[in-house]
C-alpha atoms as a PDB file:
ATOM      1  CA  UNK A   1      -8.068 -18.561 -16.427  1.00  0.00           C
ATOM      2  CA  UNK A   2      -4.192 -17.944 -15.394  1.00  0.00           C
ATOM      3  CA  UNK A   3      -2.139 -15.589 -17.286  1.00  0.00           C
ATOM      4  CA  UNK A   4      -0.741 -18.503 -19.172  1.00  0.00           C
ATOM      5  CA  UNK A   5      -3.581 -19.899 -20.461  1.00  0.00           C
ATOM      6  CA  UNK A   6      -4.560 -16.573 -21.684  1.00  0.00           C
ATOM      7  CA  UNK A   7      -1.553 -16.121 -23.671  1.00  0.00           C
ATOM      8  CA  UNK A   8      -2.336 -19.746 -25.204  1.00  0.00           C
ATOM      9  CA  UNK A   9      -5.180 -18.936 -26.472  1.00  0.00           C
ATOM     10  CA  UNK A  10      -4.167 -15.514 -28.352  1.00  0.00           C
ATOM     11  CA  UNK A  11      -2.635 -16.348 -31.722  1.00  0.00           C
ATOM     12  CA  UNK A  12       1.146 -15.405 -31.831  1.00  0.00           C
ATOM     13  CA  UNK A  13       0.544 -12.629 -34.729  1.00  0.00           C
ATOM     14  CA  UNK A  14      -1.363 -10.811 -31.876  1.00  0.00           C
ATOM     15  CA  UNK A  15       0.354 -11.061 -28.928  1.00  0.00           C
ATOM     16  CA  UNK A  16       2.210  -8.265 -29.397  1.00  0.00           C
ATOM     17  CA  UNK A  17      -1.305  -6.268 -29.799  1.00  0.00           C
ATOM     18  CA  UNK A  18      -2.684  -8.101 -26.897  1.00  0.00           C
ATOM     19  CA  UNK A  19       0.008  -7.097 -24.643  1.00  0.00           C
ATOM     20  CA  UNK A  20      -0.132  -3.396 -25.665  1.00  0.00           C
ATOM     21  CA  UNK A  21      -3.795  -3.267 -25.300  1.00  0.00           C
ATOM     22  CA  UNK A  22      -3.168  -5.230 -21.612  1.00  0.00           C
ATOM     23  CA  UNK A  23      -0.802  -2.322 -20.737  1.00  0.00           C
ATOM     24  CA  UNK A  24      -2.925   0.317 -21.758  1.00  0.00           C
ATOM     25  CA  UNK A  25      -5.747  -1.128 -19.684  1.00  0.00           C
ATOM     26  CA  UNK A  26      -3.566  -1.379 -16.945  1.00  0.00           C
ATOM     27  CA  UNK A  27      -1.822   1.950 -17.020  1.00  0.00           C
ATOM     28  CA  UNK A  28      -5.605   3.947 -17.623  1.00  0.00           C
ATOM     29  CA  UNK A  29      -7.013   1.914 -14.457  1.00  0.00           C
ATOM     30  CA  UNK A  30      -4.058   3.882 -12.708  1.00  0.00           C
ATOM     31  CA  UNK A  31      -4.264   7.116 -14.409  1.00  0.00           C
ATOM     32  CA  UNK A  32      -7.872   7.110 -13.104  1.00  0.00           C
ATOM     33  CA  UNK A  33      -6.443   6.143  -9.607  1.00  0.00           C
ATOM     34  CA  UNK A  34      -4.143   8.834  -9.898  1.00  0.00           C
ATOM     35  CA  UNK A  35      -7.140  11.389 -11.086  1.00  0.00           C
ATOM     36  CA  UNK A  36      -9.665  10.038  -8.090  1.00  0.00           C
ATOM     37  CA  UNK A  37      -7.062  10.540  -5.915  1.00  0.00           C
ATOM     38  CA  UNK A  38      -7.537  14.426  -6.683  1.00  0.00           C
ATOM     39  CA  UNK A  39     -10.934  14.640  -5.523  1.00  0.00           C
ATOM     40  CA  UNK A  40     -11.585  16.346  -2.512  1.00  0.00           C
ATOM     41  CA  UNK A  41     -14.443  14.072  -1.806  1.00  0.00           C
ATOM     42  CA  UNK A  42     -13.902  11.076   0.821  1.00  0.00           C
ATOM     43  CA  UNK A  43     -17.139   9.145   0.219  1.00  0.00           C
ATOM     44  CA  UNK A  44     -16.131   9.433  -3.919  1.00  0.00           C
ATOM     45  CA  UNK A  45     -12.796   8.362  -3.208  1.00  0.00           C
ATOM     46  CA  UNK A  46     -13.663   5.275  -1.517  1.00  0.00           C
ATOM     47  CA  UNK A  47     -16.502   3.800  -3.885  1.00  0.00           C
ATOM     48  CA  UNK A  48     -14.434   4.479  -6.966  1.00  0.00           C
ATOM     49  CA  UNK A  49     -11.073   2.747  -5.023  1.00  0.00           C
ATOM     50  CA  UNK A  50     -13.619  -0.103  -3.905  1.00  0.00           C
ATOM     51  CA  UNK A  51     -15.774  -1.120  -7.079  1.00  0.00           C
ATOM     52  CA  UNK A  52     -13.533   0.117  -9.816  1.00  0.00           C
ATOM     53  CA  UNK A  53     -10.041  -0.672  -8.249  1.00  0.00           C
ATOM     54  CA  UNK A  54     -11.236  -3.735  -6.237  1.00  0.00           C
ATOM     55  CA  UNK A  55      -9.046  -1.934  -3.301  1.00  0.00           C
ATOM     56  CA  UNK A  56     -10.383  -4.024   0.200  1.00  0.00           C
ATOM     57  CA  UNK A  57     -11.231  -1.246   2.518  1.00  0.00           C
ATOM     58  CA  UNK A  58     -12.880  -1.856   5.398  1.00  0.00           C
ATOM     59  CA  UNK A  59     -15.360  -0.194   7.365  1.00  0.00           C
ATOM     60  CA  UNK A  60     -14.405   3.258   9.007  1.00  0.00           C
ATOM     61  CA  UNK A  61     -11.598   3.574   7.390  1.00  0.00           C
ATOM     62  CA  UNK A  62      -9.933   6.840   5.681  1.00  0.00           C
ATOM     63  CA  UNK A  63      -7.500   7.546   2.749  1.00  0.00           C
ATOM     64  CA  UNK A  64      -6.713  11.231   2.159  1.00  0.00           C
ATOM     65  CA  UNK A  65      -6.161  12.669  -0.858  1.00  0.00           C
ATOM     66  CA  UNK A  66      -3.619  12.410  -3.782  1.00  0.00           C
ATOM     67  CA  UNK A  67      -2.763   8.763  -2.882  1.00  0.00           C
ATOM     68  CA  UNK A  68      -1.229   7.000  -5.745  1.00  0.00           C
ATOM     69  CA  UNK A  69      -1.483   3.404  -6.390  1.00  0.00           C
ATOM     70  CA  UNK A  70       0.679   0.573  -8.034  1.00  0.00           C
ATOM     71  CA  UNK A  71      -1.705  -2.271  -8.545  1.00  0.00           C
ATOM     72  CA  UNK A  72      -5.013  -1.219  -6.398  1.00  0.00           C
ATOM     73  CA  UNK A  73      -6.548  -4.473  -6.213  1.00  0.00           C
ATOM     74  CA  UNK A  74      -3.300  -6.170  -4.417  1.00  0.00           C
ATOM     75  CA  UNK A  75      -4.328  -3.490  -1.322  1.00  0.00           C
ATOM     76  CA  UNK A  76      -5.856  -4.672   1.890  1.00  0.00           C
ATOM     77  CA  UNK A  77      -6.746  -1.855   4.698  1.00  0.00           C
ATOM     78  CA  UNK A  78      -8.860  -3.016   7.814  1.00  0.00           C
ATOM     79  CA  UNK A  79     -11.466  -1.004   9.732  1.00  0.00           C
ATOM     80  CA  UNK A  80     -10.864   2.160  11.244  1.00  0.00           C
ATOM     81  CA  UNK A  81      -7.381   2.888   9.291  1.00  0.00           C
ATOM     82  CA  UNK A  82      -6.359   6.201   8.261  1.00  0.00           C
ATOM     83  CA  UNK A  83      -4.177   6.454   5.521  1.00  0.00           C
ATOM     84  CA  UNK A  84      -2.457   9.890   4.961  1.00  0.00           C
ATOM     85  CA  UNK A  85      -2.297  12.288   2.279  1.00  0.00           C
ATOM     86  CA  UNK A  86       0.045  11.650  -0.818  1.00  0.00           C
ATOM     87  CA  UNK A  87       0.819   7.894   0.198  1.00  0.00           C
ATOM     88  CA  UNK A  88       2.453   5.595  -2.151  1.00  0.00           C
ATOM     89  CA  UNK A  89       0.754   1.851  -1.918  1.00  0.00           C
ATOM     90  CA  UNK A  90       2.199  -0.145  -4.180  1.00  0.00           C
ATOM     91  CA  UNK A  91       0.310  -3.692  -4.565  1.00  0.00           C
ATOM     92  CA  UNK A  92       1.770  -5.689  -6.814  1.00  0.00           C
ATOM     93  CA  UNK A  93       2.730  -8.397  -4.217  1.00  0.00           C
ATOM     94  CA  UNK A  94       0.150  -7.391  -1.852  1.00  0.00           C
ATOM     95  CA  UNK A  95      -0.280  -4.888   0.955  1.00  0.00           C
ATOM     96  CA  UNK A  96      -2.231  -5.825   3.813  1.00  0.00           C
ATOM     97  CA  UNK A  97      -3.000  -3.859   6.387  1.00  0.00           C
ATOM     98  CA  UNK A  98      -4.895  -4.005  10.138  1.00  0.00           C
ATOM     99  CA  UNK A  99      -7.352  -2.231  12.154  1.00  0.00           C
ATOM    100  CA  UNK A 100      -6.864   1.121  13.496  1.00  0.00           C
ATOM    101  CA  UNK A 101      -3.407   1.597  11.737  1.00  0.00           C
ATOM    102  CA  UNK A 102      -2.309   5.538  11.319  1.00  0.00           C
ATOM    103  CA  UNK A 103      -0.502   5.894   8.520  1.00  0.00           C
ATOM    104  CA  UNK A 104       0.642   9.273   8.035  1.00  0.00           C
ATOM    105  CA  UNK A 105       0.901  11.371   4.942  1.00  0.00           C
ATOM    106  CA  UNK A 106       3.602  10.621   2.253  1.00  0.00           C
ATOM    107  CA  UNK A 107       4.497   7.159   3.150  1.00  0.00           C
ATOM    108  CA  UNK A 108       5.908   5.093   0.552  1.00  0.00           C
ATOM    109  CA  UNK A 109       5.055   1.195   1.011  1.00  0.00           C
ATOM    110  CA  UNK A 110       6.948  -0.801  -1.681  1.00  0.00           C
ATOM    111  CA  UNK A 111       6.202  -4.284  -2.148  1.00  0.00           C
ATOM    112  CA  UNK A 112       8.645  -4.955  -5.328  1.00  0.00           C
ATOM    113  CA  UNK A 113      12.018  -3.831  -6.456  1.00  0.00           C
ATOM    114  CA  UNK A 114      14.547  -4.495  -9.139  1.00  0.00           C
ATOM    115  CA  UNK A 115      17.991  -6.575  -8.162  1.00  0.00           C
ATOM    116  CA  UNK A 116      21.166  -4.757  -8.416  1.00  0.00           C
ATOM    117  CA  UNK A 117      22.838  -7.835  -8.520  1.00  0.00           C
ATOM    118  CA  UNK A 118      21.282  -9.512 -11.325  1.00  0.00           C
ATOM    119  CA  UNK A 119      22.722  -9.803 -14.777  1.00  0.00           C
ATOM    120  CA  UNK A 120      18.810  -9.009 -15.945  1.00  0.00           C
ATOM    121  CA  UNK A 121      17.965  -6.278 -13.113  1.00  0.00           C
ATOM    122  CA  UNK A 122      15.103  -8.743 -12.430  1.00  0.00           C
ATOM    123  CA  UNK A 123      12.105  -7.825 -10.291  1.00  0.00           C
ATOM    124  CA  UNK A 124      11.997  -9.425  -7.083  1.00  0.00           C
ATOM    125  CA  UNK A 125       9.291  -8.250  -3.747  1.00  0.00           C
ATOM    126  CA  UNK A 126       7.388  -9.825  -1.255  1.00  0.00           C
ATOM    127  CA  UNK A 127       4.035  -9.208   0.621  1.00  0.00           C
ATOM    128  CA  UNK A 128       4.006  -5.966   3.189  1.00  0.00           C
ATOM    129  CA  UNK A 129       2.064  -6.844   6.251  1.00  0.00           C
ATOM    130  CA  UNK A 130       1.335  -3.894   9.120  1.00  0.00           C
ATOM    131  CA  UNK A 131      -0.912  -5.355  11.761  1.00  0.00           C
ATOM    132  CA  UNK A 132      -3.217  -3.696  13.682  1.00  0.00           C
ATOM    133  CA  UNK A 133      -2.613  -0.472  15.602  1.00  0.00           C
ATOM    134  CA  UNK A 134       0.667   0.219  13.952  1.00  0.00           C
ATOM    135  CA  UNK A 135       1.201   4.267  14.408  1.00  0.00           C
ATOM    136  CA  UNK A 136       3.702   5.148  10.765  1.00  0.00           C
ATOM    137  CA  UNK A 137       4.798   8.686  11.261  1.00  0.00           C
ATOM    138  CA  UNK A 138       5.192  11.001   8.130  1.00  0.00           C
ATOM    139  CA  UNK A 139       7.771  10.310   4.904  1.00  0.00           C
ATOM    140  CA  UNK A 140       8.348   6.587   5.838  1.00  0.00           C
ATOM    141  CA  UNK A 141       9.538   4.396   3.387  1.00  0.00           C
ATOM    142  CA  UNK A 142       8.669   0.446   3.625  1.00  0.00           C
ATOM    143  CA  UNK A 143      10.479  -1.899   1.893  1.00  0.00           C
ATOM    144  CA  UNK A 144       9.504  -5.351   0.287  1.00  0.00           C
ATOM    145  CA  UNK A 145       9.159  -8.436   2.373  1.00  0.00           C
ATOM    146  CA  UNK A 146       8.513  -6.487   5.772  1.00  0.00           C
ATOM    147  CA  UNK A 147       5.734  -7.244   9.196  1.00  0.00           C
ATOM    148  CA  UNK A 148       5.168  -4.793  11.223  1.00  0.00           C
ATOM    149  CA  UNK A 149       4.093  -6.323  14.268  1.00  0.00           C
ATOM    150  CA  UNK A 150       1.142  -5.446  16.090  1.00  0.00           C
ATOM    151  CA  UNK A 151       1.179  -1.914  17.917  1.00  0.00           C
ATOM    152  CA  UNK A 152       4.591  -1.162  16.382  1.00  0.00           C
ATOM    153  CA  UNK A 153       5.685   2.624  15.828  1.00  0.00           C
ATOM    154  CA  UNK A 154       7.566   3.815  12.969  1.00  0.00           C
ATOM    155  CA  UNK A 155       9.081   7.467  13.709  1.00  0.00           C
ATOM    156  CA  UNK A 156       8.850   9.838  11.058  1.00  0.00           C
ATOM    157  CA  UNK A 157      11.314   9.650   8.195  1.00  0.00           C
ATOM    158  CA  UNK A 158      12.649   6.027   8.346  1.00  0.00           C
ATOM    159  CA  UNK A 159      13.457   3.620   6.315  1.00  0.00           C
ATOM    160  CA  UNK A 160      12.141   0.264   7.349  1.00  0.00           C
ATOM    161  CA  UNK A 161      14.422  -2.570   5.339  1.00  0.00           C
ATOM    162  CA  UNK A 162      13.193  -5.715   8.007  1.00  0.00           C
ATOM    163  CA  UNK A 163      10.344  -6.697  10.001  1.00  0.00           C
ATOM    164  CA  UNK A 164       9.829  -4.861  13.018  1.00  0.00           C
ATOM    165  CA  UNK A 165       8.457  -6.845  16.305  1.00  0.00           C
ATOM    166  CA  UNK A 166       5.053  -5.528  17.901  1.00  0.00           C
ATOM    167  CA  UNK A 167       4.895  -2.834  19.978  1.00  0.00           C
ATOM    168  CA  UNK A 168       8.567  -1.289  19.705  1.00  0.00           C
ATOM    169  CA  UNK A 169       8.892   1.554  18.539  1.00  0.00           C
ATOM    170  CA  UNK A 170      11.774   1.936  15.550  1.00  0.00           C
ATOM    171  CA  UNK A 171      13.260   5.249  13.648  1.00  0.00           C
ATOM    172  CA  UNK A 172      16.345   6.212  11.088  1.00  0.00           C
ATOM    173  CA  UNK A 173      17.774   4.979   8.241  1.00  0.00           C
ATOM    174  CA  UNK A 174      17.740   1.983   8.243  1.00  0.00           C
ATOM    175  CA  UNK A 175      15.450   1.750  10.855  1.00  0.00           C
ATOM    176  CA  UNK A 176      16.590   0.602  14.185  1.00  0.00           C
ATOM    177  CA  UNK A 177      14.557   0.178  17.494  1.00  0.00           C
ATOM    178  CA  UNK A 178      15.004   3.350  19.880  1.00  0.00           C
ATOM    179  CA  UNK A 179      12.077   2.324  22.413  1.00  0.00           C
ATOM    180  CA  UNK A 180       8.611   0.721  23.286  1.00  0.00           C
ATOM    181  CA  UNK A 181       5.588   1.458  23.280  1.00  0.00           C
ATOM    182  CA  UNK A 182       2.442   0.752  25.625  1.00  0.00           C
ATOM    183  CA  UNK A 183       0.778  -2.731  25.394  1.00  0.00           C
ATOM    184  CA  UNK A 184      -2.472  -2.183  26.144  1.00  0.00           C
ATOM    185  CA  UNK A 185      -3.783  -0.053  23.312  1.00  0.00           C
ATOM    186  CA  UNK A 186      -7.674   0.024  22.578  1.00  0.00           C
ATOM    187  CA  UNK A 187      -8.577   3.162  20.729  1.00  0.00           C
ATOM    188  CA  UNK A 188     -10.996   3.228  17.678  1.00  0.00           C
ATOM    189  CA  UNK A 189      -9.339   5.515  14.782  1.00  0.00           C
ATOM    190  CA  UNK A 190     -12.859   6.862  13.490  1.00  0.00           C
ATOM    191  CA  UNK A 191     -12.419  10.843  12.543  1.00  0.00           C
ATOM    192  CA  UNK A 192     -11.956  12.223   9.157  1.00  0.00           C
ATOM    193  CA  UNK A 193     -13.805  15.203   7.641  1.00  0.00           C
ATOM    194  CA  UNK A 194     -16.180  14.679   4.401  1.00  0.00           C
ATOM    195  CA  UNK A 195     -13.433  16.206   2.341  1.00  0.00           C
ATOM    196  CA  UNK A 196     -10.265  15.815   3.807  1.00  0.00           C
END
């Protein structure tokens, strides 16, 4: 059933109720994101963000501790992808990301926004896509509507406002290429500790 027909179907005297009771839902599901997030338990972490959250996380892979979440169940992570501590994955128009990525620890990845230029400051985003062995570096912040290409290397503190091709290797704000990296990558990211 699509939002629409949902709203249909509720009488108008309580759609105001409906709604409220829609937002609280949503805003506990995060509040217990935001408290699992605290544990210092991997293995906890990752069943509650799988079968509670509906987060897709594949096989091998790692989020550390204290990540927040905007929409869980619009996030995608591969196998063997480590996600750093105190990351910001916001879902709401999907995040999807590869194998072996290393995302390091308080990345923002923002997948809507509001529009300066609108009479009505109206929401607009797009999909985030970072394919597989992408290396983020620490304090990055992604913007809507952004690829990074395969291999592709984000240096610590940029700001990435467009797509970036695979395999270079891109820094500042707004980010810019400064180099490229090796084509012929082939590690497995498989290391965390049990309570990292």
């Amino acid at each position: 059933m699509t939002a629409v027909e949902w709203r249909q179907r509720i009488p108008a005297g309580l759609l105001p109720l409906a709604r409220a009771l829609w937002h609280t839902y949503k805003g506990l599901r995060l509040y217990v994101a935001y408290l699992v997030g605290r544990v210092p338990w991997h293995a906890l972490r990752l069943l509650v963000y799988r079968r509670l959250l509906h987060v897709r996380i594949g096989p091998h892979s790692v989020i550390h501790w204290r990540t927040r979440f905007y929409a869980p169940e619009g996030v995608r992570i591969g196998h063997n992808s480590i996600i750093g501590y105190d990351a910001f994955l916001d879902g709401r128009y999907t995040i999807t990301i590869g194998d072996n990525v290393n995302i390091g620890g308080e990345v923002a990845i923002f997948t809507a926004q509001h529009d300066p230029h609108d009479p009505h400051f109206a929401m607009v985003g797009g999909a985030v896509v970072i394919e597989d062995y992408v290396y983020i570096g620490s304090r990055v912040t992604i913007l809507p509507n952004v690829t990074i290409g395969r291999g592709a290397v984000v240096a610590t503190g940029a700001v990435v406002a467009k797509s970036v091709p695979p395999f270079d290797i891109v820094g500042g704000v707004p980010a810019h290429k400064i180099g490229e990296r090796t084509r012929n990558l082939s590690y497995t990211l498989d290391f965390h500790l049990p309570f990292q």
